[in-house]
C-alpha atoms as a PDB file:
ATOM      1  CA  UNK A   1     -25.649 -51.701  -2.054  1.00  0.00           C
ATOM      2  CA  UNK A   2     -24.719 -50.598  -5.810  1.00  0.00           C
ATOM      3  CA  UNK A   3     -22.608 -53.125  -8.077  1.00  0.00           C
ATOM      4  CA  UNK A   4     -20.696 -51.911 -11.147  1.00  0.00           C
ATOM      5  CA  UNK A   5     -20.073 -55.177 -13.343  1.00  0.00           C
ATOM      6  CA  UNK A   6     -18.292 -55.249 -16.704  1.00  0.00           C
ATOM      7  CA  UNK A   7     -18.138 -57.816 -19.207  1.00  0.00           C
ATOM      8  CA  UNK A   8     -16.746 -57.918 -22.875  1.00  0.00           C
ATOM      9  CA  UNK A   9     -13.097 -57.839 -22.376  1.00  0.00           C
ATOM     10  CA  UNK A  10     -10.677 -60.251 -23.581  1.00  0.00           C
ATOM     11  CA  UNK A  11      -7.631 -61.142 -26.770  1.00  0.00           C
ATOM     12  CA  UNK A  12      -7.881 -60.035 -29.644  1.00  0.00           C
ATOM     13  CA  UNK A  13      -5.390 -59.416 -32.411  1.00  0.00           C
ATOM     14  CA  UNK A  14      -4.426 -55.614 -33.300  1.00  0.00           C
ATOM     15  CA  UNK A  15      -6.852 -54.174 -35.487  1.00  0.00           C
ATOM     16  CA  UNK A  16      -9.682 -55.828 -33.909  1.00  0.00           C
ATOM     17  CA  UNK A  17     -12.830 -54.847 -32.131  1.00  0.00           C
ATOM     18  CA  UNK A  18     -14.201 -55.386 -28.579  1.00  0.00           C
ATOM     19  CA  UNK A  19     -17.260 -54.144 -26.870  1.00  0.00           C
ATOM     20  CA  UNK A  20     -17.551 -53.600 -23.493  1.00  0.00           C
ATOM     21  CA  UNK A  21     -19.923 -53.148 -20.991  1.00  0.00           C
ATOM     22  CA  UNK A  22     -21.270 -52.395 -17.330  1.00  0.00           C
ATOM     23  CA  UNK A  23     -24.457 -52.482 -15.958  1.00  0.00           C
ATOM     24  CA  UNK A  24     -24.908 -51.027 -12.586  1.00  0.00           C
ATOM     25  CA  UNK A  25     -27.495 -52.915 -10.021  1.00  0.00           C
ATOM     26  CA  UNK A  26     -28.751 -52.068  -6.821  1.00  0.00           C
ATOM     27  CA  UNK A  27     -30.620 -49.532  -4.797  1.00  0.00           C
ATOM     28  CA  UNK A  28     -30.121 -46.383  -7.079  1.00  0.00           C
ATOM     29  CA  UNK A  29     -31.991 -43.207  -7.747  1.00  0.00           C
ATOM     30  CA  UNK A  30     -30.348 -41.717 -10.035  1.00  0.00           C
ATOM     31  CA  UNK A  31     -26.832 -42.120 -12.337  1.00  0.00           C
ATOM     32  CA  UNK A  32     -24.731 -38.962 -13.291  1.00  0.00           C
ATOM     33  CA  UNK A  33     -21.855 -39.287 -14.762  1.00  0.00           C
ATOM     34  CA  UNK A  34     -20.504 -42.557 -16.195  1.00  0.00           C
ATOM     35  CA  UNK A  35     -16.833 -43.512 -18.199  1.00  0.00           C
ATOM     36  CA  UNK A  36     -14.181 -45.811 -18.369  1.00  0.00           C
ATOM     37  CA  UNK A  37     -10.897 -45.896 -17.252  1.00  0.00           C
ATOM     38  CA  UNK A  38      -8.072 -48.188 -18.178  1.00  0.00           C
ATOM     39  CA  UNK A  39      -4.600 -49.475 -16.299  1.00  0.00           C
ATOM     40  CA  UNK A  40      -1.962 -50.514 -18.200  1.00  0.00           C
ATOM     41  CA  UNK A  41       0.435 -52.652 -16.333  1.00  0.00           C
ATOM     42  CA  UNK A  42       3.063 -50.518 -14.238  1.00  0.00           C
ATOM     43  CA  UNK A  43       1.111 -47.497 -15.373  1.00  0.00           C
ATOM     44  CA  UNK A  44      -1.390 -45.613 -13.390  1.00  0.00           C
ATOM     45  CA  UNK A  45      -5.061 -45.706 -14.210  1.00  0.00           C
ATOM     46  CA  UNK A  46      -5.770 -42.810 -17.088  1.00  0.00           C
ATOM     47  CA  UNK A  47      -9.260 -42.116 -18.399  1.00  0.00           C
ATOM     48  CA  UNK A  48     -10.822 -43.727 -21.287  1.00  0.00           C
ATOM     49  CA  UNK A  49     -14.255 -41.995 -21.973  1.00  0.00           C
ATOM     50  CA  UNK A  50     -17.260 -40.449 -20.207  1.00  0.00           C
ATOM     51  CA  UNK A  51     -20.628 -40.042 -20.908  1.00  0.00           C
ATOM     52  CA  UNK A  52     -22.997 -37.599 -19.088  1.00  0.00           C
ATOM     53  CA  UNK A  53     -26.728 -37.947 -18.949  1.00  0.00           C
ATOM     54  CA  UNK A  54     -26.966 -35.789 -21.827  1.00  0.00           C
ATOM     55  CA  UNK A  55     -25.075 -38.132 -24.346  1.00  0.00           C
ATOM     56  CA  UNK A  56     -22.001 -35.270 -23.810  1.00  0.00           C
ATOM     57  CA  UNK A  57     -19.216 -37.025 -24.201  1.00  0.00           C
ATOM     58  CA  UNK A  58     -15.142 -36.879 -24.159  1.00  0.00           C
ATOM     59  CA  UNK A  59     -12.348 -39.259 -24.908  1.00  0.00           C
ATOM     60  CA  UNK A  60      -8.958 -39.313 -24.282  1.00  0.00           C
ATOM     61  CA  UNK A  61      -6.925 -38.584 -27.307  1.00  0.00           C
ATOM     62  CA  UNK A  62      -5.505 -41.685 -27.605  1.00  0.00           C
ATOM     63  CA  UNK A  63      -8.456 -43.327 -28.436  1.00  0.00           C
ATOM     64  CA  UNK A  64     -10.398 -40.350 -30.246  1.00  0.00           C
ATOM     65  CA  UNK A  65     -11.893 -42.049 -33.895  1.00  0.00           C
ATOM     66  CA  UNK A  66     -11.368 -45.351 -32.293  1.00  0.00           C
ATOM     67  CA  UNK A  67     -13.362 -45.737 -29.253  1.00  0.00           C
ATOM     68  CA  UNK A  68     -17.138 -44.816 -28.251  1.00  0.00           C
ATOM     69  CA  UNK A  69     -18.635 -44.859 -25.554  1.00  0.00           C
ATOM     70  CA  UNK A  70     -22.864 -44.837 -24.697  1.00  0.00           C
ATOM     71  CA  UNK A  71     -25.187 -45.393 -22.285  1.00  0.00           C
ATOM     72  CA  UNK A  72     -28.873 -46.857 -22.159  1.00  0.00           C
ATOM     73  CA  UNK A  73     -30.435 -44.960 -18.815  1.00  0.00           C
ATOM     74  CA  UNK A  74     -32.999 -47.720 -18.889  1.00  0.00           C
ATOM     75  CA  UNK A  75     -30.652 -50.412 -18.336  1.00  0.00           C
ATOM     76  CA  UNK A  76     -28.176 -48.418 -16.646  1.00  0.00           C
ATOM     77  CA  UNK A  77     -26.115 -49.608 -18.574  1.00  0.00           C
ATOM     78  CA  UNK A  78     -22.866 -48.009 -20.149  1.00  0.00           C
ATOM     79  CA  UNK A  79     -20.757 -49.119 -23.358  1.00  0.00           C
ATOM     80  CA  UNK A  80     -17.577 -48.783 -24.362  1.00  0.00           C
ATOM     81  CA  UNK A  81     -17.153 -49.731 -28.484  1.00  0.00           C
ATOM     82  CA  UNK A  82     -12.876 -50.375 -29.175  1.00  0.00           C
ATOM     83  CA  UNK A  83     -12.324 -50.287 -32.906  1.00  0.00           C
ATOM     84  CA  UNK A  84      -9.324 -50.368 -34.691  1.00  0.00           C
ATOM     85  CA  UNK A  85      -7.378 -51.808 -31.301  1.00  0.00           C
ATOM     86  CA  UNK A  86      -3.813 -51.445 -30.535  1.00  0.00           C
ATOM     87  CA  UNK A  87      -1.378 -53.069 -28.089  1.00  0.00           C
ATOM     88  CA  UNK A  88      -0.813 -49.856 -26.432  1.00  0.00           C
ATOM     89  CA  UNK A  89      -4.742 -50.550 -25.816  1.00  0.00           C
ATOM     90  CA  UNK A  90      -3.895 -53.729 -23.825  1.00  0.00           C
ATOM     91  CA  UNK A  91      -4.839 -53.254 -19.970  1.00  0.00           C
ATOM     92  CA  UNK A  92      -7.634 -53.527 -17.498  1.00  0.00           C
ATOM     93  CA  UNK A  93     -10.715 -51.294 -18.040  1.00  0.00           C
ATOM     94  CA  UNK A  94     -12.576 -50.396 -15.226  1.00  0.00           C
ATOM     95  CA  UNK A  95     -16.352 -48.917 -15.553  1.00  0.00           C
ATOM     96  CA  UNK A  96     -16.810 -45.440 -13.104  1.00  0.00           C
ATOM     97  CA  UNK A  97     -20.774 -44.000 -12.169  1.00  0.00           C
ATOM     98  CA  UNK A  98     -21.867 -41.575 -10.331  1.00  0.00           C
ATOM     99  CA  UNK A  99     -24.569 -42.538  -8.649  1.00  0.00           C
ATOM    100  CA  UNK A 100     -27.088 -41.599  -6.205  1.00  0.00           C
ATOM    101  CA  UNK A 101     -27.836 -44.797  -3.932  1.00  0.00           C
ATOM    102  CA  UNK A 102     -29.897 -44.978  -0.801  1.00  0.00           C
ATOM    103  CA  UNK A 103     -27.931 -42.281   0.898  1.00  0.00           C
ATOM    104  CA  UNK A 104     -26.322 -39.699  -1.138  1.00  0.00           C
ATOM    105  CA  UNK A 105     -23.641 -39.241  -4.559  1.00  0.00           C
ATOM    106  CA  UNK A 106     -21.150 -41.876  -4.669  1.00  0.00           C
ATOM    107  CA  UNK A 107     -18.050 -42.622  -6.969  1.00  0.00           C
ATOM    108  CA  UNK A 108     -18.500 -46.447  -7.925  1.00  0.00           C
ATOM    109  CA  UNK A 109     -16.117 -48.748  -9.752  1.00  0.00           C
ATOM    110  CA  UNK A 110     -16.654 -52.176 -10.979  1.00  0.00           C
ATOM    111  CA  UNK A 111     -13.744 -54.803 -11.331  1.00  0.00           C
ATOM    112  CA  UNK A 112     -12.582 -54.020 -14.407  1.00  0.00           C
ATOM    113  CA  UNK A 113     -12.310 -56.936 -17.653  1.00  0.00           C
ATOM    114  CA  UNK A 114      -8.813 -57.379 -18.868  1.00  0.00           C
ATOM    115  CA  UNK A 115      -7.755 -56.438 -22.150  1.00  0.00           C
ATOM    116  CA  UNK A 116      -5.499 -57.752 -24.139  1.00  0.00           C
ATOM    117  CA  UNK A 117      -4.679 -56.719 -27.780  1.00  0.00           C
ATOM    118  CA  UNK A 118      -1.563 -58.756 -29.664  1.00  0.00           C
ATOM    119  CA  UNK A 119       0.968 -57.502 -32.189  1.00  0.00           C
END
């Protein structure tokens, strides 16, 4: 069984920073893909940022200059740094792999860590 679990979330005032991350556990043999997604309350869930295995990534504009997002394959282990935060940033961020566990390719999602950013 594969486990997505984030940490780092949490208040902060606008104009602050937060870093987030999720390390993935389990039986896995391999990780493709890996981003974040967000949910804004009454909103649907809207991508953040990915990261492939080559360090390619891509951001959603809203959060292009503000946000990156890395992994460490040795940990597997991905990052999301949130600079320069807004209230429009406030929501809950979920962490997304692909991953290869002891069957086949999966989609995975963790929890998600709520984030809050005040005015």
């Amino acid at each position: 069984q594969v486990q997505l679990v984030e940490s780092g979330g949490g208040l902060v005032q606008a104009g602050g920073s937060l870093r987030l991350s999720c390390a993935a556990s389990g039986t896995i043999f391999s990780i493709n893909a890996m981003g974040w997604y967000r949910q804004a309350p009454g909103q649907q869930r809207e991508l953040v940022a990915t990261i492939d295995t080559g360090g390619i990534t891509n951001y959603a504009d809203s959060v292009k200059g503000r946000f990156t997002i890395s992994r460490d394959n040795a940990k597997n282990t991905v990052y999301l740094q949130m600079n320069s935060l807004k209230p429009e940033d406030t929501g809950v961020y979920y962490c997304n792999a692909r991953i290869h566990d002891s069957t086949w390719w999966k989609n995975y999602w963790g929890q998600g860590t709520q984030v809050t950013v005040s005015s």
